[in-house]
Protein backbone atom coordinates (compact mmCIF):
# COMPACT_ATOMS: atom_id res chain seq x y z
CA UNK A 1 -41.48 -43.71 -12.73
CA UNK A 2 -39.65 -40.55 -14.21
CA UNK A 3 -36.67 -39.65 -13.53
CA UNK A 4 -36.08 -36.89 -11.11
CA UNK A 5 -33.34 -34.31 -12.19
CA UNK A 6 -30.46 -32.96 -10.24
CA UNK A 7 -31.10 -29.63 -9.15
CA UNK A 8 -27.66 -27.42 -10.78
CA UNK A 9 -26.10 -24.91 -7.99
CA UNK A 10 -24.01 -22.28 -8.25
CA UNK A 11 -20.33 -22.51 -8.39
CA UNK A 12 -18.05 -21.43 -5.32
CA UNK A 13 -15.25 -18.99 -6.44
CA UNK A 14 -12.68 -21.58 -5.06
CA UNK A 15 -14.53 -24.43 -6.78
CA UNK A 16 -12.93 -25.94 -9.70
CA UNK A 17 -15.52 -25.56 -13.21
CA UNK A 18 -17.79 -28.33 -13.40
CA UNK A 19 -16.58 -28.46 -17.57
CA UNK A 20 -12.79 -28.76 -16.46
CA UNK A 21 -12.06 -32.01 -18.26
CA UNK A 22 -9.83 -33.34 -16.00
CA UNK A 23 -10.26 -32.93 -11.99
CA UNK A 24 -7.96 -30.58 -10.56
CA UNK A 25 -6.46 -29.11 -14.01
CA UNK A 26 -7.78 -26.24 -16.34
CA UNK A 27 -10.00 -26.60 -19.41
CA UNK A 28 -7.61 -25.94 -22.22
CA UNK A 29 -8.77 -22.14 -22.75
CA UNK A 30 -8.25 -21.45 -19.31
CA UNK A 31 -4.57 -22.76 -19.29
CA UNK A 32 -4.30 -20.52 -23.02
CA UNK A 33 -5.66 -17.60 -21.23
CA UNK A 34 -2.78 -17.69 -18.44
CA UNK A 35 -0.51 -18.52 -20.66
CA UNK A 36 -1.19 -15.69 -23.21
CA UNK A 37 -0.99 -13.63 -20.16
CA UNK A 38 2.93 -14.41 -18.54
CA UNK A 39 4.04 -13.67 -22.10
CA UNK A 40 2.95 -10.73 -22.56
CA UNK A 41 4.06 -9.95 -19.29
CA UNK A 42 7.58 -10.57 -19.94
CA UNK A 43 7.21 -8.97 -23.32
CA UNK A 44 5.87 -5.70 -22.11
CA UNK A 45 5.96 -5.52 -18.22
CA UNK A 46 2.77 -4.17 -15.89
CA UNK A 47 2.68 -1.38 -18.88
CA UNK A 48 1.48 -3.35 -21.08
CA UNK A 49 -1.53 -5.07 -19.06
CA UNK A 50 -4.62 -3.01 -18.18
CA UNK A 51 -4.97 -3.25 -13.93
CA UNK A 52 -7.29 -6.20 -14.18
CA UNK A 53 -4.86 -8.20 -16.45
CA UNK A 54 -2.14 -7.65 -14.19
CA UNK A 55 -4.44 -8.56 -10.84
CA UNK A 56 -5.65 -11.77 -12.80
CA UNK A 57 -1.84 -12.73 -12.82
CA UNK A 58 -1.53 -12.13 -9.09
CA UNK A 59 -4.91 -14.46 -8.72
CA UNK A 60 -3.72 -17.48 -10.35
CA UNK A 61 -1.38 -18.61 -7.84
CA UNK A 62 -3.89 -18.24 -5.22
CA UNK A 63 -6.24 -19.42 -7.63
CA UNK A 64 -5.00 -22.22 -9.61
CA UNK A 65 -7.98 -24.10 -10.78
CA UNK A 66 -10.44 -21.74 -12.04
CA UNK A 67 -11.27 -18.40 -14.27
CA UNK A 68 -10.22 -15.81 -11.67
CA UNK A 69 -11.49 -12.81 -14.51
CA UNK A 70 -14.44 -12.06 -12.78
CA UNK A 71 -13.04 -11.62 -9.28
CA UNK A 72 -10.17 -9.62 -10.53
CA UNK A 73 -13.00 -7.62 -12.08
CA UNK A 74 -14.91 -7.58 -8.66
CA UNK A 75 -12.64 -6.12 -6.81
CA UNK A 76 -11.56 -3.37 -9.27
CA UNK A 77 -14.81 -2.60 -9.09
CA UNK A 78 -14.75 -2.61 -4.98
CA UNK A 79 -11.74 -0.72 -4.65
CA UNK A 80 -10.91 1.35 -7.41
CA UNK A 81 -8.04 0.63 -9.22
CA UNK A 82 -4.94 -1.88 -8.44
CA UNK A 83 -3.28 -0.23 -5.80
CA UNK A 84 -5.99 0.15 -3.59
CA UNK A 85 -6.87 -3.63 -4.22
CA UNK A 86 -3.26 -4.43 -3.17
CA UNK A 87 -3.61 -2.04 -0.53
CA UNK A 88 -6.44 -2.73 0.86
CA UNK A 89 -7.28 -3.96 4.48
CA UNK A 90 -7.18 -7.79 5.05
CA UNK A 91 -10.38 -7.72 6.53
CA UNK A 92 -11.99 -5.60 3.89
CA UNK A 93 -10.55 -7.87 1.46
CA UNK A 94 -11.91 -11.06 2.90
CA UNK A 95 -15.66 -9.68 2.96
CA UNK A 96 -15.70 -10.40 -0.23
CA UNK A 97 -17.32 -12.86 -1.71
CA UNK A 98 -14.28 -15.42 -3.36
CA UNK A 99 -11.54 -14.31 -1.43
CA UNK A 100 -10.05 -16.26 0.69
CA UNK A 101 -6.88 -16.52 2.90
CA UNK A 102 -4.98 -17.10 -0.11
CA UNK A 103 -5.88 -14.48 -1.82
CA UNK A 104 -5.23 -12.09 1.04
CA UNK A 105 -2.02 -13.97 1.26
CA UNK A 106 -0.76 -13.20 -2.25
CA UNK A 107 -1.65 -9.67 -1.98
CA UNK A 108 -0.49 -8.75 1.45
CA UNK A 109 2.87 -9.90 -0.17
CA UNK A 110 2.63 -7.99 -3.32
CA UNK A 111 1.74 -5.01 -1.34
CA UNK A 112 5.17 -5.95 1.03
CA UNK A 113 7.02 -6.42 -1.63
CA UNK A 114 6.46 -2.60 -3.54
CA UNK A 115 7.40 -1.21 -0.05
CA UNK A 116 10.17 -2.93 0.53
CA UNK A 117 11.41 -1.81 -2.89
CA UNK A 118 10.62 1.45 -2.81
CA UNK A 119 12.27 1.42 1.07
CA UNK A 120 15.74 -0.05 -0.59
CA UNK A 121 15.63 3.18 -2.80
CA UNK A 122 15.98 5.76 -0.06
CA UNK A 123 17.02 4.15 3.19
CA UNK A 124 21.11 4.92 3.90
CA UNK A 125 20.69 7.71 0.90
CA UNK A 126 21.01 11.33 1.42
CA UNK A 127 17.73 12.73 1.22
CA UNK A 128 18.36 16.00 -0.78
CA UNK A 129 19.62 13.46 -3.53
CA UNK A 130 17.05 11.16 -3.66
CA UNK A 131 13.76 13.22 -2.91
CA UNK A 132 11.72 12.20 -5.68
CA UNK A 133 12.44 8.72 -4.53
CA UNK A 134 11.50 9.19 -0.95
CA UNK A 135 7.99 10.66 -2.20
CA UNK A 136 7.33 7.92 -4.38
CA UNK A 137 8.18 5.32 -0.65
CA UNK A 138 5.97 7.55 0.99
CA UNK A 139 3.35 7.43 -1.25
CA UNK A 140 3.82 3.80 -1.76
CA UNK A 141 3.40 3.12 2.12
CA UNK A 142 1.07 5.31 2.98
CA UNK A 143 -1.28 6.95 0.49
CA UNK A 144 -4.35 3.97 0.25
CA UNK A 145 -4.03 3.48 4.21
CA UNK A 146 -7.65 3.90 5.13
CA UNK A 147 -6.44 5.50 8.63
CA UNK A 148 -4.11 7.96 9.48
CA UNK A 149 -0.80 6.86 10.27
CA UNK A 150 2.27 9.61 11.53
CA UNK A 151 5.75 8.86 10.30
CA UNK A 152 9.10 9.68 11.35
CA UNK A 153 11.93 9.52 9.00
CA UNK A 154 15.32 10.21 11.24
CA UNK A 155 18.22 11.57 9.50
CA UNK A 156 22.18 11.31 10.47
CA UNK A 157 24.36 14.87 10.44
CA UNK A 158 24.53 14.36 6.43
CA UNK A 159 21.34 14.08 5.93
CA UNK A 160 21.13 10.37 5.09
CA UNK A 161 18.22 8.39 6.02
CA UNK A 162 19.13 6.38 9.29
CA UNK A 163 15.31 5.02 10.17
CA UNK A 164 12.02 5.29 9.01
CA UNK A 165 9.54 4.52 11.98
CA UNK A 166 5.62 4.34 12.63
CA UNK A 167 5.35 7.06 15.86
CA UNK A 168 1.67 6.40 15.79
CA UNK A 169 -1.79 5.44 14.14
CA UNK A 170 -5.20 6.32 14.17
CA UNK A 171 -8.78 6.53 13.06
CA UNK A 172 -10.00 8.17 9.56
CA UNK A 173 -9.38 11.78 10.82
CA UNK A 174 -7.06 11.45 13.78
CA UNK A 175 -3.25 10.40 14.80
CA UNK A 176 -1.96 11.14 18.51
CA UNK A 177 1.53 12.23 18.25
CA UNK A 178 3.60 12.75 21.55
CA UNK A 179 6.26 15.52 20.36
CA UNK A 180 8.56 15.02 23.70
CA UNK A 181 8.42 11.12 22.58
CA UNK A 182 9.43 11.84 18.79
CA UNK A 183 12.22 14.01 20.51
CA UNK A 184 13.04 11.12 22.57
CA UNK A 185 13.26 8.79 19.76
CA UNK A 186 15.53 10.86 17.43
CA UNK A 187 18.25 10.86 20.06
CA UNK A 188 18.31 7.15 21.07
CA UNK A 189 18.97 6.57 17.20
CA UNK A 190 21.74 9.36 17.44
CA UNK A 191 19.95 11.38 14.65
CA UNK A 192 20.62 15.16 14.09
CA UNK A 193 17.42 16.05 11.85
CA UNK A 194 13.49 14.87 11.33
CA UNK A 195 11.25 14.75 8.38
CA UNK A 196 7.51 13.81 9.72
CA UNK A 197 5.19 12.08 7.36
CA UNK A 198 1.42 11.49 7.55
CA UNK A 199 -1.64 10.81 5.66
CA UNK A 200 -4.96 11.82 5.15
CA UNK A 201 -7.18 8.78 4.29
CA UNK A 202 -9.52 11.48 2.63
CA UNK A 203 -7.14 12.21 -0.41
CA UNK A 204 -6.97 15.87 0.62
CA UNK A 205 -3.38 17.13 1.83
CA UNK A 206 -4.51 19.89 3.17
CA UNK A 207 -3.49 20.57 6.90
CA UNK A 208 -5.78 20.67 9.43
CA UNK A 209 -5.19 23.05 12.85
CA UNK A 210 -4.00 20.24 14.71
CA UNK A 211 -1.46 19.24 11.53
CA UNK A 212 -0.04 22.89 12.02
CA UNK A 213 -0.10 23.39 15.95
CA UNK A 214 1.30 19.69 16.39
CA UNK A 215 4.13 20.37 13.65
CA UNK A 216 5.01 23.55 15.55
CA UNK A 217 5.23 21.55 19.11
CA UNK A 218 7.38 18.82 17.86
CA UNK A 219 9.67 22.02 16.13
CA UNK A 220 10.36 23.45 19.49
CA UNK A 221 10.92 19.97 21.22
CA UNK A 222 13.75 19.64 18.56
CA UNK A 223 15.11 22.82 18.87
CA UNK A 224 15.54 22.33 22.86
CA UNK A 225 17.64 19.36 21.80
CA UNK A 226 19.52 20.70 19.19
CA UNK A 227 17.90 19.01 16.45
CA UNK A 228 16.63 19.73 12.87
CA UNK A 229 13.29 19.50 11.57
CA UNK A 230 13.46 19.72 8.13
CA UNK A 231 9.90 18.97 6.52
CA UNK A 232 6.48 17.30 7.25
CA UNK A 233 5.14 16.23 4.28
CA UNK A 234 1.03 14.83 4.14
CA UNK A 235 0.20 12.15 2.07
CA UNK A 236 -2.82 12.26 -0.21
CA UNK A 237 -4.49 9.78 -2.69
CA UNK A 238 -2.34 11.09 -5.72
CA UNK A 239 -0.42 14.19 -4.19
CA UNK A 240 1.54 15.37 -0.94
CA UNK A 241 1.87 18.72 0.49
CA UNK A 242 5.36 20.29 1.75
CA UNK A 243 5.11 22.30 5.23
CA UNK A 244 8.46 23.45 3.82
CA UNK A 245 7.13 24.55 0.42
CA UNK A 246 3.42 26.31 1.73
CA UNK A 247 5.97 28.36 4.36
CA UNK A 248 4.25 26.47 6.99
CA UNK A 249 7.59 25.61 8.61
């Protein structure tokens, strides 16, 4: 009677390779690969390591048993470049295919990690003084958020940066902000000036009506209290706009 063959299937992404020589460790060229990888990490930093080199590096603790390449690939592919993989909602993220919660897991707290970084650089720091800085945190918060999200940044009588809070978030096009409650807000943290930060999920800084009619509200609720508002700056994909700057303030 012949022998019936074993129908092959398809690898999992969280299975280990079927050639890994050893159960539960790495074929050799796998372990190289990695390996080759740290150092030149540590040689060169994240500038030396094209964006799927450095995601790969992010994968393999998630990862530990198999050739994450492809997926890093994958979702390069999905999302566009590294920050918008890091970025990236958890539940767009677990759609696909090969991510799991540990995955999500290890990015969430990559992404966590760059803001609370780029937070450290600005917060209890006069603003004039650091404004390149407190672009960079804004942009680093808030420029891949695929809604729109209003800001408040609440400043003390030298202009240092008391509190930066989240007033409000929305859908793709839309944020309701409640100018009496911002007002409300800024003198409960004993603040003396306001710089309001949103985004627009579309990449386009450009304000809308609303933007401008909303900034002006929010304006006159400060002014009735004595306070300052000093800027309201929209975050885009790669570039913010100043109501300062475009005299829209």
């Amino acid at each position: 009677m012949p022998q019936r063959t074993r129908r092959q299937l398809p690898l999992a992404f969280d299975e280990a390779p079927a050639a890994a020589p050893v159960a539960g460790k790495l074929p050799s060229y796998l372990s190289d690969h990695r390996q080759r990888l740290r150092e030149r990490f540590l040689r060169g930093g994240a500038e030396a390591m094209p964006d799927y080199e450095l995601l790969e590096l992010v994968l393999f603790r998630a990862i530990p048993r198999q050739d994450v390449k492809p997926l890093a690939r994958k979702l390069l592919e999905s999302f566009g470049d590294f920050n918008r993989v890091v970025t990236a909602p958890a539940a767009r993220l677990s759609e696909m295919k090969g991510v799991g919660p540990a995955v999500v897991t290890e990015l969430k707290i990559i992404e966590a990690a760059a803001q609370r970084l780029a937070r450290a650089r600005v917060l209890r720091r006069q603003v004039v003084s650091s404004w390149a800085a407190l672009l960079d945190y804004c942009h680093t918060a808030m420029a891949h958020r695929e809604t729109e999200q209003f800001h408040v940044l609440f400043l003390d009588r030298k202009n240092v940066l008391i509190a930066d809070e989240t007033q409000a978030r929305g859908t793709v096009d839309h944020v309701p902000v409640y100018p009496r409650e911002v007002a409300k807000r800024a003198l409960e943290l004993n603040a003396s000036a306001l710089i309001l930060v949103h985004n627009h999920p579309s990449g386009d800084p450009t304000p809308s009506s609303q933007d401008i009619e909303m900034t002006h509200q929010i304006r006159a609720a400060c002014e009735a209290l004595g306070l300052t508002l000093h800027d309201h700056l929209i975050i885009g994909k790669s570039t913010e706009l100043s109501f300062r700057s475009e005299g829209l303030l």
